[in-house]
Protein backbone atom coordinates (compact mmCIF):
# COMPACT_ATOMS: atom_id res chain seq x y z
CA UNK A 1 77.16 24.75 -53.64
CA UNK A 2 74.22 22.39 -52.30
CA UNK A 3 72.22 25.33 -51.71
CA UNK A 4 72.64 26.97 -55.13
CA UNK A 5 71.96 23.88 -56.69
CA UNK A 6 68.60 23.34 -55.13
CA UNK A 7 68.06 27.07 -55.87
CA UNK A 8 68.70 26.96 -59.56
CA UNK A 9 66.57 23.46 -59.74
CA UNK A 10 63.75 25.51 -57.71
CA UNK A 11 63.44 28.39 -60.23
CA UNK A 12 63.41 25.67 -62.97
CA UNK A 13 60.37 23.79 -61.21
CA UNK A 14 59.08 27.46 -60.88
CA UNK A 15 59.63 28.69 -64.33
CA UNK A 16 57.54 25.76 -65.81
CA UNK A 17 55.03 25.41 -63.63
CA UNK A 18 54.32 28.95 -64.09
CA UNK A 19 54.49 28.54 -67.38
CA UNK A 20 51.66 25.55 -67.57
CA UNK A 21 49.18 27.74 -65.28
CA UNK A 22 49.63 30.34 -67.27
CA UNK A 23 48.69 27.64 -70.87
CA UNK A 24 45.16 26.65 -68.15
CA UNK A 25 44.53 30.69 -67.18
CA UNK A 26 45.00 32.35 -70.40
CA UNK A 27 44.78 29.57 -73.10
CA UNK A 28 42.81 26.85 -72.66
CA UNK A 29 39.02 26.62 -73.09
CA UNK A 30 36.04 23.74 -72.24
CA UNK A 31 36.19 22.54 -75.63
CA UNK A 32 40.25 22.10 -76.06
CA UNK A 33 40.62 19.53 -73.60
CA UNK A 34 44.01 18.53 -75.20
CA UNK A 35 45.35 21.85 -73.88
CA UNK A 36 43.40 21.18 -70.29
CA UNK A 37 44.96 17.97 -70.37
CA UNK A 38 48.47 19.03 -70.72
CA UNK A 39 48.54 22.09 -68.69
CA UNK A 40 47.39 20.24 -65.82
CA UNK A 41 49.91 16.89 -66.56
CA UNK A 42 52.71 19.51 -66.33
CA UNK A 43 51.78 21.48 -63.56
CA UNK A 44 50.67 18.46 -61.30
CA UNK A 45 54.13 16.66 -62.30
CA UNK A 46 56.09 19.99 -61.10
CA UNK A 47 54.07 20.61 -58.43
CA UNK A 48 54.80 17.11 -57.18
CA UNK A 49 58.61 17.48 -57.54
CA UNK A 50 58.12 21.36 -55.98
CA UNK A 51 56.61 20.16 -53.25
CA UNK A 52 58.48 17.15 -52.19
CA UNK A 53 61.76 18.59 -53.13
CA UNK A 54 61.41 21.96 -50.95
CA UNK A 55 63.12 22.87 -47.89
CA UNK A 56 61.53 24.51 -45.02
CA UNK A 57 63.73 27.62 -45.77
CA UNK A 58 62.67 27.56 -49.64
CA UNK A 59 58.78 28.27 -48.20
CA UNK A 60 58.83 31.77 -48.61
CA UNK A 61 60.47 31.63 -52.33
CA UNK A 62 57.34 29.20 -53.07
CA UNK A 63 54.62 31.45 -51.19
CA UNK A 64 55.92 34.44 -53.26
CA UNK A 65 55.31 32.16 -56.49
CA UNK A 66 51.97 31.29 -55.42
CA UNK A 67 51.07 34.65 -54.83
CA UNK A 68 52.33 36.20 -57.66
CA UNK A 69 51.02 33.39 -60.31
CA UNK A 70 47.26 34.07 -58.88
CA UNK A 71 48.15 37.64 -59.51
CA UNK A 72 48.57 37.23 -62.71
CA UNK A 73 45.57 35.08 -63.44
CA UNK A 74 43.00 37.96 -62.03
CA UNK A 75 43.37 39.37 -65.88
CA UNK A 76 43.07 35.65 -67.39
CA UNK A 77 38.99 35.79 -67.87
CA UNK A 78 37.49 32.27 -66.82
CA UNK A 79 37.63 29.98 -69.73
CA UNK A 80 36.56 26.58 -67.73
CA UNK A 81 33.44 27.52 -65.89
CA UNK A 82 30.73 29.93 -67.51
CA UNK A 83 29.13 30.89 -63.55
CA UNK A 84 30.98 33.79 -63.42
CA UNK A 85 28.07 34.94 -66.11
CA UNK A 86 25.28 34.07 -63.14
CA UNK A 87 27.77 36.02 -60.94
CA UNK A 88 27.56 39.34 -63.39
CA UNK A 89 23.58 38.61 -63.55
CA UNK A 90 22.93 38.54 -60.31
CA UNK A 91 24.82 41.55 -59.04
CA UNK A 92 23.45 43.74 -61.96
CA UNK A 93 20.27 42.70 -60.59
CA UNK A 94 21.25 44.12 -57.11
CA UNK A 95 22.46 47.54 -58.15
CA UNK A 96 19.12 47.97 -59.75
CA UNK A 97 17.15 47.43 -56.74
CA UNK A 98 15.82 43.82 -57.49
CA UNK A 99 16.24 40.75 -55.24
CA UNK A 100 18.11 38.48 -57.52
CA UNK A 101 16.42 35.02 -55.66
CA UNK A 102 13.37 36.26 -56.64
CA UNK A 103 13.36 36.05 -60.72
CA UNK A 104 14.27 33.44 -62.93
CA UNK A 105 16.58 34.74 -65.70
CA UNK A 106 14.18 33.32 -68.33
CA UNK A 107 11.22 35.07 -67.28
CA UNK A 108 13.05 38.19 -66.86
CA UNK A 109 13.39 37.69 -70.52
CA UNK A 110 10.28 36.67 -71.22
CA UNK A 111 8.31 39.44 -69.83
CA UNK A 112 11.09 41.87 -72.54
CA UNK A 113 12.70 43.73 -69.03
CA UNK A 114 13.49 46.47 -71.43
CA UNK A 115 17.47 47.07 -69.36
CA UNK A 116 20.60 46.96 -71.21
CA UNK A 117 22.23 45.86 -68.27
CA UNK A 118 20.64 42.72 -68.39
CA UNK A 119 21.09 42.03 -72.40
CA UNK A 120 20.58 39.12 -74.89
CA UNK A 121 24.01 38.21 -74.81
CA UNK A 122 24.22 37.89 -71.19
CA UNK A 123 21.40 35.91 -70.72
CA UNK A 124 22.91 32.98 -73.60
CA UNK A 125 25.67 32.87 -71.32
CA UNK A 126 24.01 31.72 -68.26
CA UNK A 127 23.96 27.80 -67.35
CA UNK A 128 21.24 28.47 -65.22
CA UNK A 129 18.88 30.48 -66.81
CA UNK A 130 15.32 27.88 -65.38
CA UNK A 131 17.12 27.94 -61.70
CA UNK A 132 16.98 30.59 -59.17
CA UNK A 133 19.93 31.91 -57.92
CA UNK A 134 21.99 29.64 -54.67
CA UNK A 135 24.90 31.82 -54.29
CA UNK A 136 24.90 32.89 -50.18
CA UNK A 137 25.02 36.40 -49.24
CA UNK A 138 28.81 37.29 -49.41
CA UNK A 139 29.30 35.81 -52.39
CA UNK A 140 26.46 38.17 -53.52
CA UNK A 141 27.92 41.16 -51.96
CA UNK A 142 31.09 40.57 -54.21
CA UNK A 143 29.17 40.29 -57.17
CA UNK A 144 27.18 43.95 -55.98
CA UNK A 145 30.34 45.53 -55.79
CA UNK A 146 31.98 44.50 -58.85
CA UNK A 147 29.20 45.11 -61.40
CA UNK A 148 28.59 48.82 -59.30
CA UNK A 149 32.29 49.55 -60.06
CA UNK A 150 31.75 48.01 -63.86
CA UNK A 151 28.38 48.16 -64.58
CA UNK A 152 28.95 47.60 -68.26
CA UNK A 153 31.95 45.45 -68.54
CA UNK A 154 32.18 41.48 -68.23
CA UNK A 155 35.58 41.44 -68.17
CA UNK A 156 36.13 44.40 -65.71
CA UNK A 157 33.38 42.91 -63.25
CA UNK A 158 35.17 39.81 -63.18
CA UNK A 159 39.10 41.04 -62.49
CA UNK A 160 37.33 42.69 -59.27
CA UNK A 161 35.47 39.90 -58.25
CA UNK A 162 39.11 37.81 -58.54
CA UNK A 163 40.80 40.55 -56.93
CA UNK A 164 38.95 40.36 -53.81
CA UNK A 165 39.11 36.29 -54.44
CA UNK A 166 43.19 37.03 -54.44
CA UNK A 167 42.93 39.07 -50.90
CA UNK A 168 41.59 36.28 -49.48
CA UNK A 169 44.10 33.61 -50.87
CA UNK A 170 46.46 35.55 -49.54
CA UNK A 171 45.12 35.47 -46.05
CA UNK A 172 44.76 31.90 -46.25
CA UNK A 173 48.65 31.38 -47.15
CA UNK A 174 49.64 33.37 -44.15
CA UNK A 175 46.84 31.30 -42.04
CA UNK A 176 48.16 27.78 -43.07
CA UNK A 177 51.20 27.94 -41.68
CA UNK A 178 50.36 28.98 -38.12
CA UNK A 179 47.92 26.79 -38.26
CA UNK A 180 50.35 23.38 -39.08
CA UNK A 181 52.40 24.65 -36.10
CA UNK A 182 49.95 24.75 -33.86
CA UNK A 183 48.75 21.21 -35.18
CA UNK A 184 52.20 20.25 -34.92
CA UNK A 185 52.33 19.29 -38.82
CA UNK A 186 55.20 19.95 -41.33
CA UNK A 187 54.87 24.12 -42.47
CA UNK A 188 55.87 22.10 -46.13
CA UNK A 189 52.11 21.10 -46.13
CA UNK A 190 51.09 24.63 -47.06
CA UNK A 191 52.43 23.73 -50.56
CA UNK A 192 49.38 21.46 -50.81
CA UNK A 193 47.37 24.49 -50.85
CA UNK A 194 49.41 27.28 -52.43
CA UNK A 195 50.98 25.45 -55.43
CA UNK A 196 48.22 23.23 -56.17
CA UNK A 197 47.29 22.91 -59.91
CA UNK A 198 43.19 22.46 -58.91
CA UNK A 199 43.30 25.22 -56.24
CA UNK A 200 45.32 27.94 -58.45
CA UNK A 201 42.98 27.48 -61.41
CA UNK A 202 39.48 27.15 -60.07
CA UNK A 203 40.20 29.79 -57.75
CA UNK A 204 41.42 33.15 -58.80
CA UNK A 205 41.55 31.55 -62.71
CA UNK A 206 37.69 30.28 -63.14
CA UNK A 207 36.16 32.39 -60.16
CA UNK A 208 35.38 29.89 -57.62
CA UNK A 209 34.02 31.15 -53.78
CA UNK A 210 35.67 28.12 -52.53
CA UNK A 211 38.74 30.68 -51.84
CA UNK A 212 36.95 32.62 -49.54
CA UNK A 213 34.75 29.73 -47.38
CA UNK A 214 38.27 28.07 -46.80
CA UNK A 215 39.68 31.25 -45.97
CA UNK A 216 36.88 32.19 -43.06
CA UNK A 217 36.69 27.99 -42.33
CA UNK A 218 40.37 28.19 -41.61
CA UNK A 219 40.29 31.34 -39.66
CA UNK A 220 37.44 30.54 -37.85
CA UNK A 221 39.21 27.25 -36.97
CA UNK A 222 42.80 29.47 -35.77
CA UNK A 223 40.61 31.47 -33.94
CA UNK A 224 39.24 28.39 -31.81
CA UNK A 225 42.27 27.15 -31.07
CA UNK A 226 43.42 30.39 -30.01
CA UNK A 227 40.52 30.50 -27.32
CA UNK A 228 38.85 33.69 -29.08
CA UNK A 229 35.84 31.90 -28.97
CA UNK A 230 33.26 34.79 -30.31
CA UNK A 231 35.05 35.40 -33.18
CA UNK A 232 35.44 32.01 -33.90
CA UNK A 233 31.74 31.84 -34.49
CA UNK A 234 31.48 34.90 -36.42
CA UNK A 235 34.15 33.53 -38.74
CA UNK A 236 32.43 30.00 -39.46
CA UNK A 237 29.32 32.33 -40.21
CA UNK A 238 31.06 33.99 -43.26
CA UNK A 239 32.13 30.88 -44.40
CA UNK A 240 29.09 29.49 -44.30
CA UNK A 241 27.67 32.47 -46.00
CA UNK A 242 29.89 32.24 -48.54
CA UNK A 243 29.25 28.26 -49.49
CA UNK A 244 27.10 26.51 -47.31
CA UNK A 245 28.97 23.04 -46.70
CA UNK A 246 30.63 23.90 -43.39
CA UNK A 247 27.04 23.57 -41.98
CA UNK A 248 28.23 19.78 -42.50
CA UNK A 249 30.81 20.45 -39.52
CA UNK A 250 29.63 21.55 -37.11
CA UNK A 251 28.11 18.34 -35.18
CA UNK A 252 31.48 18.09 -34.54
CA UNK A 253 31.84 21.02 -32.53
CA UNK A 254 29.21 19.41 -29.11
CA UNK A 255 31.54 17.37 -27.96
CA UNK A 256 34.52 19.69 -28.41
CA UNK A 257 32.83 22.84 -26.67
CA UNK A 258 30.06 20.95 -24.61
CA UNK A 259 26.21 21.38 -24.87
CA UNK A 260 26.06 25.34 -23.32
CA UNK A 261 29.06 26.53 -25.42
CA UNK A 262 27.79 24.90 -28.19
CA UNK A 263 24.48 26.51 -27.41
CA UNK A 264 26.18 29.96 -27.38
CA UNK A 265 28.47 29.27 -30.35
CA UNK A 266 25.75 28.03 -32.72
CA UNK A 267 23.31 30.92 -31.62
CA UNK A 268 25.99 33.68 -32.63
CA UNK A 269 26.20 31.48 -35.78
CA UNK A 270 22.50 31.76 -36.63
CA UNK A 271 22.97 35.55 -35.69
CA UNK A 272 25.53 36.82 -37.97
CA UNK A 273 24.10 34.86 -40.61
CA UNK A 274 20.41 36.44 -40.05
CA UNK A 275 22.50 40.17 -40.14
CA UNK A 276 24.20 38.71 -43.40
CA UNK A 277 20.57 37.61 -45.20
CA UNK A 278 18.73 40.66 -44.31
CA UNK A 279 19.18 42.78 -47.28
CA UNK A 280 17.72 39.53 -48.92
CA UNK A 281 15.42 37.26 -47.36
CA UNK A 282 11.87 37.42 -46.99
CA UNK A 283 9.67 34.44 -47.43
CA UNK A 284 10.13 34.63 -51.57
CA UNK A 285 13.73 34.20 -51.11
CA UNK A 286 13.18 30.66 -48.72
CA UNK A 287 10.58 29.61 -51.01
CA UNK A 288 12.97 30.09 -54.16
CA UNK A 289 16.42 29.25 -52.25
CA UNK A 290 14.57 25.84 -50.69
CA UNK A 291 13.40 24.96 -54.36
CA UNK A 292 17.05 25.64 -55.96
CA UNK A 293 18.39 23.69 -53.18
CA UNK A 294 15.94 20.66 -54.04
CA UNK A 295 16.73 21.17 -57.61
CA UNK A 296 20.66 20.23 -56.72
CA UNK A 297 19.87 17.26 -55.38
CA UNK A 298 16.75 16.01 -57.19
CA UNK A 299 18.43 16.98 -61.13
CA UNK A 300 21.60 17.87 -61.23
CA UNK A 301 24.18 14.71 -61.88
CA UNK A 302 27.89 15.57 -62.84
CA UNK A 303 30.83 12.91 -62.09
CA UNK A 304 29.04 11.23 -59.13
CA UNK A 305 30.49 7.83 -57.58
CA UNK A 306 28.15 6.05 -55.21
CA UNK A 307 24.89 7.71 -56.75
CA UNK A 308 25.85 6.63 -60.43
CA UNK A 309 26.04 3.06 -59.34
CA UNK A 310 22.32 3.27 -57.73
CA UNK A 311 21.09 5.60 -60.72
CA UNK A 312 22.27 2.65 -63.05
CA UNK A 313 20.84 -0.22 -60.44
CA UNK A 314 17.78 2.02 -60.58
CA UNK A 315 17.73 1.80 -64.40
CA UNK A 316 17.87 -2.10 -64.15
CA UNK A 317 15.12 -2.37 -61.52
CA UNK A 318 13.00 0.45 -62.72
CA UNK A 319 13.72 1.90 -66.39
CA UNK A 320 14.19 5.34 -65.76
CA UNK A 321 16.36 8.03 -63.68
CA UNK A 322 15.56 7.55 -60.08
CA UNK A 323 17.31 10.85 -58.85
CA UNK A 324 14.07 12.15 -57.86
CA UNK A 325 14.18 9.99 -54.94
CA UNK A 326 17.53 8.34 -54.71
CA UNK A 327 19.34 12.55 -54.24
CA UNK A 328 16.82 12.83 -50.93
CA UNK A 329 17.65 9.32 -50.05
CA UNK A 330 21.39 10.13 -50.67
CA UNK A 331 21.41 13.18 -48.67
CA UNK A 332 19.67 11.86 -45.46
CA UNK A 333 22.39 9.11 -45.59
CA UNK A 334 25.19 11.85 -45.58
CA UNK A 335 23.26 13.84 -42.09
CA UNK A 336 22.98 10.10 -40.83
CA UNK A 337 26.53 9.03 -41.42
CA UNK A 338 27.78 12.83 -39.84
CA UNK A 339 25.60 12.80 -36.85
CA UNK A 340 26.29 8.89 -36.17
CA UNK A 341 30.44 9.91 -36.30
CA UNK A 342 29.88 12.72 -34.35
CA UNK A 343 27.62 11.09 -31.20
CA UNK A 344 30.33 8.08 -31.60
CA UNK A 345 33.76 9.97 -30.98
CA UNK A 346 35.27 9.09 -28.00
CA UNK A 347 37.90 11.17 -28.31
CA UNK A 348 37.38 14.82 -29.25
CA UNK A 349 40.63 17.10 -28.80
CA UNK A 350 40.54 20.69 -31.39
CA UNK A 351 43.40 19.34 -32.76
CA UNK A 352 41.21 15.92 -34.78
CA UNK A 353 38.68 18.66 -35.92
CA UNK A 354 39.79 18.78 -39.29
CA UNK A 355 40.45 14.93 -39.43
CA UNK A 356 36.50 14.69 -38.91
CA UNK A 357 35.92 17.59 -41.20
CA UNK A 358 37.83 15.44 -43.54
CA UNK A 359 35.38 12.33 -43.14
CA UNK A 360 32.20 14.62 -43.06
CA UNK A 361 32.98 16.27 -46.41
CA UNK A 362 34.12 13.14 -48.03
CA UNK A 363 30.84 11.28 -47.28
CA UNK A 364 28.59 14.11 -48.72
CA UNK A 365 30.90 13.98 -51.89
CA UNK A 366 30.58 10.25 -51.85
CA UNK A 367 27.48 10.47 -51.51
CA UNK A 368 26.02 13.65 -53.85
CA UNK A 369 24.97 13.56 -57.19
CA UNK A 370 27.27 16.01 -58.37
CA UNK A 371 31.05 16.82 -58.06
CA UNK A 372 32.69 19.56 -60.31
CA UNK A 373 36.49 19.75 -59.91
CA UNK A 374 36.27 22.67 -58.05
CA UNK A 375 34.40 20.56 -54.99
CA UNK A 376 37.89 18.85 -54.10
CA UNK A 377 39.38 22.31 -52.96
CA UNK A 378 37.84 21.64 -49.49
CA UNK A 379 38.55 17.72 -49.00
CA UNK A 380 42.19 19.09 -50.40
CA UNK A 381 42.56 21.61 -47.51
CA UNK A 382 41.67 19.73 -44.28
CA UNK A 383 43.93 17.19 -45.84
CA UNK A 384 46.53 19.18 -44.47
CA UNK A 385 45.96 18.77 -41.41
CA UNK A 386 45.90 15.22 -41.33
CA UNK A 387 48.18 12.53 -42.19
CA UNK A 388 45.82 11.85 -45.21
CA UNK A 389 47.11 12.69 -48.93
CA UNK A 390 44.15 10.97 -51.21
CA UNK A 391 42.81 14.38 -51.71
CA UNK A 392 45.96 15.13 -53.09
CA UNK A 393 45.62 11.97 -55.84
CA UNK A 394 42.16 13.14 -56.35
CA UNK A 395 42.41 17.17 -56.93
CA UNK A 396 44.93 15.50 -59.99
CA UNK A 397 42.53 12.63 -61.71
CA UNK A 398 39.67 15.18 -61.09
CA UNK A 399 40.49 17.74 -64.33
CA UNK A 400 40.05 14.24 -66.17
CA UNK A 401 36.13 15.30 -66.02
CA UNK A 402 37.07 18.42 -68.13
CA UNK A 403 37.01 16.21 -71.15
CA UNK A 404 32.84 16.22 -70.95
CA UNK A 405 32.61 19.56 -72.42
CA UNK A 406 34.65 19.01 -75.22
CA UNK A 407 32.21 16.32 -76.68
CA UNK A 408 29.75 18.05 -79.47
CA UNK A 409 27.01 16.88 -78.59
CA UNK A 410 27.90 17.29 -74.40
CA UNK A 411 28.00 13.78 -72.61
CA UNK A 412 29.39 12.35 -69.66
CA UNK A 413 32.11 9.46 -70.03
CA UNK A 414 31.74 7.12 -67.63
CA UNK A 415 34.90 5.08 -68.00
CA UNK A 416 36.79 8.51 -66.91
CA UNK A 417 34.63 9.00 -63.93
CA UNK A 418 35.18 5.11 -63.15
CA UNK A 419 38.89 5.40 -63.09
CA UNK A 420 38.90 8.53 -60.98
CA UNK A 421 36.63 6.91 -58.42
CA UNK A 422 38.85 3.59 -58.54
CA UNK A 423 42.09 5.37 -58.09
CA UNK A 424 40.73 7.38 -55.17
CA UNK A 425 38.97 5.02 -53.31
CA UNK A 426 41.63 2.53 -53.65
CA UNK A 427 44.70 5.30 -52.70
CA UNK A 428 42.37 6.66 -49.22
CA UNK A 429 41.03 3.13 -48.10
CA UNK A 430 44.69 1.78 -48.33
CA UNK A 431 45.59 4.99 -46.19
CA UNK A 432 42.70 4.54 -44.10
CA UNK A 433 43.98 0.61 -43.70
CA UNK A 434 47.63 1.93 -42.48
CA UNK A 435 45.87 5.21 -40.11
CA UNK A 436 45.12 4.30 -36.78
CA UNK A 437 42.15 6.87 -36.81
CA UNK A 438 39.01 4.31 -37.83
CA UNK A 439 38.63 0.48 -36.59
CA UNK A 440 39.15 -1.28 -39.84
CA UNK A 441 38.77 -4.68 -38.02
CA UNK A 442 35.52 -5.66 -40.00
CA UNK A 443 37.49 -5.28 -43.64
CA UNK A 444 40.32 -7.11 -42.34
CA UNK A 445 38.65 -10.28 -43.25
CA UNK A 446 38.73 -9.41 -46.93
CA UNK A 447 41.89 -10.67 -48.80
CA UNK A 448 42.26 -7.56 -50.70
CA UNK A 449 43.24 -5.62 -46.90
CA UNK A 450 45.81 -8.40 -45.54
């Protein structure tokens, strides 16, 4: 009786949390935040009860769910992020023969390309139509294939692009799992991943390559600990390729492998990422990817934490936007702060490598001038292997940023970004305060940690 009881309260959970992904995949839009609001209070709410009501035999119920919910949203076109436009762009651009890091969208225009496949409408869509492309090779090998299977459809382009998304969400549910046990965590953590709100909808819903660098960092991670050292580093190449923050990890890899295995494992690194560029690179793609790359960190500002407090110190002192110099300054702090933890560890077994992924990843967000909700999906996953759950809090109070684009004229409000931070900070430093994983003896002077 117990069992069917938790069964028919587990289908319950499952029929309306299905139902509020399906209100953010299919429904909602930037400017409705109402509807984003909602969607996401009722899916976080039922993914919390989901995921702290399951048994460890009620996993593969919940897996199915996940599975088949991110099925469904490979029809839902993206309705919360407008880059899957850039993504269309830039593989047209491919199947014609062009380099797509070597034009700017708005001089394409300018000069009156005379293609259809790169049309009026198109181009209005863009949200980055001044900015060369930064999307890493695999990403632009989906993009290649998708527009050459649907060279004239939006929509079509897209459902390909999220079904090869979906293949590799599904490889990273069946990765988790062997993963925890061979961490010796709780399999329940997978739910973290495979029912969470964030995750599902800035996946497969808005088109985010996040899937697939988590899938290749995870599997590049099972295949260290399972001693198949080569393809360990071909693995973390792909994943770099596909977004290039796990370039933030691997200082932590030295100590763990030693200076000539590092040596080896970095080299067939740089290898398979040379193979990966060459249909691209040549010294107008550096040029252009170096500038775009600049560009992120020297104009782009979108629900920051530390770098809003100096931009608005710098306002005070100076009278203008310092992000010209305080982004460099910001990201030389982040390398700093990595390399320092990294040269410090005195203890380095496999099994803390995602606890220091953890802390690298969480300075450069601290630290960068921009954070779309999308950006938590990594902090969210090595969370899983650690006793840690702030990214947890976080990939919730996060969709609070979707209620920027609904303002007419856009802005940014600050007192949502402010709570956010001040939930956040205060949930991981009183987690950090009760880990024994960092020295806290230096806050412990403070009244607010006794």
């Amino acid at each position: 009786m117990g069992q069917f009881s938790f069964r028919k309260e587990s289908v319950a959970l499952a029929v309306v949390f299905t139902a509020a992904i399906m209100v953010l995949g299919f429904i909602a839009d930037q400017s409705r935040f109402e509807i984003i609001l909602g969607g996401y209070f009722v899916a976080f709410l039922t993914f919390y009860f989901i995921w702290k009501s399951a048994l460890e035999q009620d996993l593969t119920f919940y897996l199915g769910l996940a599975i088949l919910i991110r099925l469904a949203l490979v029809f839902a076109f993206p309705q919360l992020s407008d880059d899957v436009f850039r993504f269309i762009w830039d593989g047209r651009l491919i199947n014609h023969g062009y380099n797509p890091f070597h034009y700017l969208p708005q001089d394409i225009m300018a000069e009156g390309w005379a293609h259809p496949w790169l049309d009026e409408s198109l181009f209005k869509n863009l949200n980055s139509q001044e900015y060369h492309t930064i999307y890493p090779p695999v990403a632009q090998a989906v993009f290649a294939v998708s527009t050459w299977m649907f060279p004239s459809s939006v929509y079509w382009s897209a459902v390909v692009m999220k079904i090869f998304i979906l293949l590799f969400e599904i490889g990273t549910l069946m990765l988790i799992p062997s993963l925890l046990r061979m961490m010796n965590f709780s399999p329940k953590n997978v739910l973290i991943y495979a029912l969470n709100p964030l995750v599902i909808v800035e996946v497969v819903g808005n088109l985010h390559f996040e899937g697939v660098m988590v899938f290749f960092l995870l599997l590049s991670i099972y295949l260290l600990l399972s001693t198949r050292f080569y393809w360990s580093a071909v693995a973390m190449a792909f994943s770099i390729a596909s977004k290039l923050l796990p370039l933030l990890f691997l200082m932590f890899f030295i100590k763990r492998l030693g200076w000539r295995l590092a040596a080896i494992y970095f080299a067939l690194i740089a290898a398979v990422l040379v193979i990966l560029h060459l249909p691209l690179i040549d010294g107008i793609f550096l040029a252009n990817f170096g500038s775009s790359l600049d560009l992120y960190f020297q104009k782009f500002e979108f629900n920051a934490s530390i770098y809003y407090l100096l931009r608005w110190l710098g306002y005070i002192f100076s009278g203008y936007n310092l992000i010209y110099y305080i982004g460099p300054v910001l990201a030389t702090f982040t390398f700093l702060g990595i390399l320092r933890a990294s040269i410090k560890e005195k203890e380095y077994p496999m099994g803390k490598l995602p606890l220091r992924m953890l802390f690298a990843i969480c300075l450069y967000l601290a630290f960068t001038p921009t954070v779309h909700p999308w950006y938590a999906i990594l902090p969210l996953t090595l969370c899983m292997f650690t006793d840690f759950r702030f990214p947890v809090v976080w990939s919730g109070l996060i969709t609070l940023t979707y209620i920027n684009y609904s303002y007419d004229p856009y802005f940014e409000n600050l007192l949502v970004v402010g709570l956010e931070y001040l939930v956040v900070y205060f949930w991981g430093l009183m987690e950090l305060k009760k880990s024994n994983y960092l020295p806290l003896k230096k806050l412990t002077h403070l009244k607010f940690f006794r």
